[in-house]
C-alpha atoms as a PDB file:
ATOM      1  CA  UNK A   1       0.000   0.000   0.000  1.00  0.00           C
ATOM      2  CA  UNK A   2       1.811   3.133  -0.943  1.00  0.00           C
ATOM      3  CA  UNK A   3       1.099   6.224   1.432  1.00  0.00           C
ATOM      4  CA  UNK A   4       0.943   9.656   0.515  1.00  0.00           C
ATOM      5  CA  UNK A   5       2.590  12.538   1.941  1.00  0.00           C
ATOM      6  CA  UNK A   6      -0.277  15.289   3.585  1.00  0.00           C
ATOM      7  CA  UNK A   7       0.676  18.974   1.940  1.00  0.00           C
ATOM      8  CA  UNK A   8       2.684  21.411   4.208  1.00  0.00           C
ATOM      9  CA  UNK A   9      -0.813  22.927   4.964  1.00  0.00           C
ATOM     10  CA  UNK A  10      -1.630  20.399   7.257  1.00  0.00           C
ATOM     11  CA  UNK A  11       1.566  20.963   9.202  1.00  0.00           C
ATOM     12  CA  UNK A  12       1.195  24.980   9.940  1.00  0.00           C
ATOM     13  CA  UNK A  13       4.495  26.606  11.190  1.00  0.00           C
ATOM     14  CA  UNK A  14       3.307  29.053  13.738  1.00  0.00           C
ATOM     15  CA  UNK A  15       6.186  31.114  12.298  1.00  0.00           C
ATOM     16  CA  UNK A  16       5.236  31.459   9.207  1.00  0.00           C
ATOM     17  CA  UNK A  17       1.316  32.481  10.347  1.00  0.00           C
ATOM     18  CA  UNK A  18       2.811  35.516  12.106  1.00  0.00           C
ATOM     19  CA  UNK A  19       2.263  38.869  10.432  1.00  0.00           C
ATOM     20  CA  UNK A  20       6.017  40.217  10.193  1.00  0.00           C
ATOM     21  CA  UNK A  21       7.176  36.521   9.062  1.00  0.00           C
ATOM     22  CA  UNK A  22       8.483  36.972   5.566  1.00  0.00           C
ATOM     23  CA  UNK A  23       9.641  33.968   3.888  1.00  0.00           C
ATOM     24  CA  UNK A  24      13.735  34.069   2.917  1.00  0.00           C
ATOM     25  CA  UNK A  25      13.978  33.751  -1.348  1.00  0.00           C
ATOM     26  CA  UNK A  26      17.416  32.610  -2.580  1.00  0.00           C
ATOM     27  CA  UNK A  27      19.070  35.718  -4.115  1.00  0.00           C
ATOM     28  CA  UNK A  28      19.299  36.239  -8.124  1.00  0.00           C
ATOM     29  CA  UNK A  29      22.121  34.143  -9.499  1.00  0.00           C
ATOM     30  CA  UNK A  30      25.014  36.577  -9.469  1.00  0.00           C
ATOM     31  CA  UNK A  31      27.660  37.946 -11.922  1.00  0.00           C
ATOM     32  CA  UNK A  32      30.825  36.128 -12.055  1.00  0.00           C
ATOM     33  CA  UNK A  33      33.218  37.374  -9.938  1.00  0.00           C
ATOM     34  CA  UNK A  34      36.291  39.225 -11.105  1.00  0.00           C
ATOM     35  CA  UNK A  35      39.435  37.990  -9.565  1.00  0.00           C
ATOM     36  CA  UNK A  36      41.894  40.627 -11.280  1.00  0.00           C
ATOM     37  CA  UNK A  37      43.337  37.965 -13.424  1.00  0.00           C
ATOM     38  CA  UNK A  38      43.204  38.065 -17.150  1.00  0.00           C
ATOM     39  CA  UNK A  39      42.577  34.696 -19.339  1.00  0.00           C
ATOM     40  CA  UNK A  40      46.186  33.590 -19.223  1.00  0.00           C
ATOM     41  CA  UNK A  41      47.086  34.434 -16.018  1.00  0.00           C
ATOM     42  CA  UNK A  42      44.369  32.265 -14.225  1.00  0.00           C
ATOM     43  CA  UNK A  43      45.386  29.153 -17.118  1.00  0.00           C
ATOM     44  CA  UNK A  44      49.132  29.926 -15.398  1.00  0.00           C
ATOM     45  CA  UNK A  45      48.286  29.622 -11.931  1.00  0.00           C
ATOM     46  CA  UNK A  46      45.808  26.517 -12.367  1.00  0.00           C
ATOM     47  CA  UNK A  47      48.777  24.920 -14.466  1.00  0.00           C
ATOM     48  CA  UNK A  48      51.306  25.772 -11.069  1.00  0.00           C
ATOM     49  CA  UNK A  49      48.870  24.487  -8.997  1.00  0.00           C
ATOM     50  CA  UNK A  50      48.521  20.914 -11.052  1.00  0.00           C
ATOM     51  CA  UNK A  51      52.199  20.771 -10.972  1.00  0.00           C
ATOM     52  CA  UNK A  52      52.492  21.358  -7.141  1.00  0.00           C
ATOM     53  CA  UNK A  53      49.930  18.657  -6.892  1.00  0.00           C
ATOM     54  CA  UNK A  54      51.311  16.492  -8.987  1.00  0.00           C
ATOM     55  CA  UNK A  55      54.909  17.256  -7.284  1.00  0.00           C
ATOM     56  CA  UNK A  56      53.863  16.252  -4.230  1.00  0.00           C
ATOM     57  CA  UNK A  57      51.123  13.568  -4.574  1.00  0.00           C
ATOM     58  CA  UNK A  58      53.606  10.781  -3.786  1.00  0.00           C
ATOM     59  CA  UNK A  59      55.019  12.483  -0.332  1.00  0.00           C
ATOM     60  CA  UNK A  60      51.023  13.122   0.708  1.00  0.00           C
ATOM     61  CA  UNK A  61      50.135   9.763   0.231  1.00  0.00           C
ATOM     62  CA  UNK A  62      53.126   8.316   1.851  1.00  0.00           C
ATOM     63  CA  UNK A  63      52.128  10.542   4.825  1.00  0.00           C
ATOM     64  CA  UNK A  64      48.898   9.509   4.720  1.00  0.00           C
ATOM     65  CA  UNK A  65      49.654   6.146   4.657  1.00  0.00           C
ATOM     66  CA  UNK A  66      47.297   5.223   1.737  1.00  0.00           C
ATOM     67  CA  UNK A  67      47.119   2.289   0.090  1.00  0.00           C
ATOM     68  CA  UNK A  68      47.999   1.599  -3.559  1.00  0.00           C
ATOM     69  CA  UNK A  69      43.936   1.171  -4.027  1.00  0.00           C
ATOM     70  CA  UNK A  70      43.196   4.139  -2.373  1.00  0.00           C
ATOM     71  CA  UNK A  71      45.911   6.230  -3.997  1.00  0.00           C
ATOM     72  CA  UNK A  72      44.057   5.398  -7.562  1.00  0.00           C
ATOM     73  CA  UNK A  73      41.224   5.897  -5.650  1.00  0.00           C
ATOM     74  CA  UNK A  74      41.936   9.704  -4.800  1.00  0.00           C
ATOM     75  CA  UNK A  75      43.889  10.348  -8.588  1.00  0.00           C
ATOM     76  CA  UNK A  76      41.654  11.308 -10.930  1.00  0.00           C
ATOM     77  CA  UNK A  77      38.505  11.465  -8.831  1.00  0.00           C
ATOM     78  CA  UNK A  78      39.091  14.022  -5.701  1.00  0.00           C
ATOM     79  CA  UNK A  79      42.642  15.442  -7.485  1.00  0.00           C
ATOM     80  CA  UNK A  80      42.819  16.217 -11.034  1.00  0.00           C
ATOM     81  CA  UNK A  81      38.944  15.003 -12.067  1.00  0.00           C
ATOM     82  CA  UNK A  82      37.883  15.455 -15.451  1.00  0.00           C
ATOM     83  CA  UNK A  83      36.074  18.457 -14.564  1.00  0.00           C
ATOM     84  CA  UNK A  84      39.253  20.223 -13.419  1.00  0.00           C
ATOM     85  CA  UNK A  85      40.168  21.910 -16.725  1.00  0.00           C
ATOM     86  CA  UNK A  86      36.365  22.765 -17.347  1.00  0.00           C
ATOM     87  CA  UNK A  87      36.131  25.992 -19.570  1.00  0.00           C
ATOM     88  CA  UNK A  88      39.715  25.608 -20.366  1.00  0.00           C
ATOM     89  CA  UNK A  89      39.701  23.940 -23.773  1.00  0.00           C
ATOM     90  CA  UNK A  90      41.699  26.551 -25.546  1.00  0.00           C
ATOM     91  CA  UNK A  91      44.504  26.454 -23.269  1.00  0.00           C
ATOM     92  CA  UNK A  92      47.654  23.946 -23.973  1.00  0.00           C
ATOM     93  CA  UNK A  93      49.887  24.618 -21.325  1.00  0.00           C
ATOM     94  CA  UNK A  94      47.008  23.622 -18.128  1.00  0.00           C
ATOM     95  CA  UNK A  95      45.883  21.051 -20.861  1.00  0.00           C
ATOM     96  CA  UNK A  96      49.378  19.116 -21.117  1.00  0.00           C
ATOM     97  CA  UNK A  97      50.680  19.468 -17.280  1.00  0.00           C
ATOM     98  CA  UNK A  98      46.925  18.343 -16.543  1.00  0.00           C
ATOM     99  CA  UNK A  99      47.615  15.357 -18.833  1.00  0.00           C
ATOM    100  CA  UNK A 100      50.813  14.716 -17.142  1.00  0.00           C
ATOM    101  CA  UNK A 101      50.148  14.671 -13.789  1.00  0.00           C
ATOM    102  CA  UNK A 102      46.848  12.495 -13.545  1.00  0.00           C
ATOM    103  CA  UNK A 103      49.161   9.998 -15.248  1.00  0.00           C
ATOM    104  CA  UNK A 104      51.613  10.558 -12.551  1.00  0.00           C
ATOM    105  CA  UNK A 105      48.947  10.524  -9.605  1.00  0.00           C
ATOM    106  CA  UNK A 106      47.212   7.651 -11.209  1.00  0.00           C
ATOM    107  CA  UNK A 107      50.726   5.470 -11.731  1.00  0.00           C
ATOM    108  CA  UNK A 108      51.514   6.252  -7.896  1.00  0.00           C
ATOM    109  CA  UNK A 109      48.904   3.489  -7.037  1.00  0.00           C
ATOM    110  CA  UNK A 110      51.101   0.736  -9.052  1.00  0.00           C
ATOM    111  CA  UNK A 111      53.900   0.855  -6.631  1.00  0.00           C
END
């Protein structure tokens, strides 16, 4: 027998009846923000920060006393995802040190 869920209605919030109770509305979506980088100097600081990640992915993981499966685990997924160069496309330099160091994050689990 499937059961129903009763509407909110039947449930009053004695909040909400009050007179000076106005309900919260998310605000409009806003304008990106402007970070005082141009094009290529955001694609140079995301490709330092794949190579610091990449640089010291081993170290961290030996610290962290992960397991070969877990270290695959983490590469690709949590660090360096294929969502990480989003918006990007255009860009060769993030492109090819992206490239490079999921390979190197991902061969880290083989030892």
């Amino acid at each position: 027998m499937r059961r129903t869920i009763p509407s909110l209605s039947v449930f009053p919030c004695p909040v909400a009846q009050r007179e000076w109770f106005t309900p919260v509305r998310s605000p409009p979506v806003s304008p990106p923000r402007d970070y005082h980088l141009n094009e290529a100097e955001a694609a140079a600081l995301i490709e330092a920060q794949i190579q610091v990640i990449a640089a010291h992915w081993q170290e961290l993981c030996d610290e962290a006393e992960l397991s070969p499966v877990e270290r695959k685990l983490f590469a690709g997924r949590q660090f360096l995802n294929n969502y990480a160069l989003e918006g990007l496309e255009g860009h060769k330099a993030p492109q090819d040190a992206y490239g490079e160091a999921r390979e190197t994050l991902i061969a880290s689990g083989d030892t």
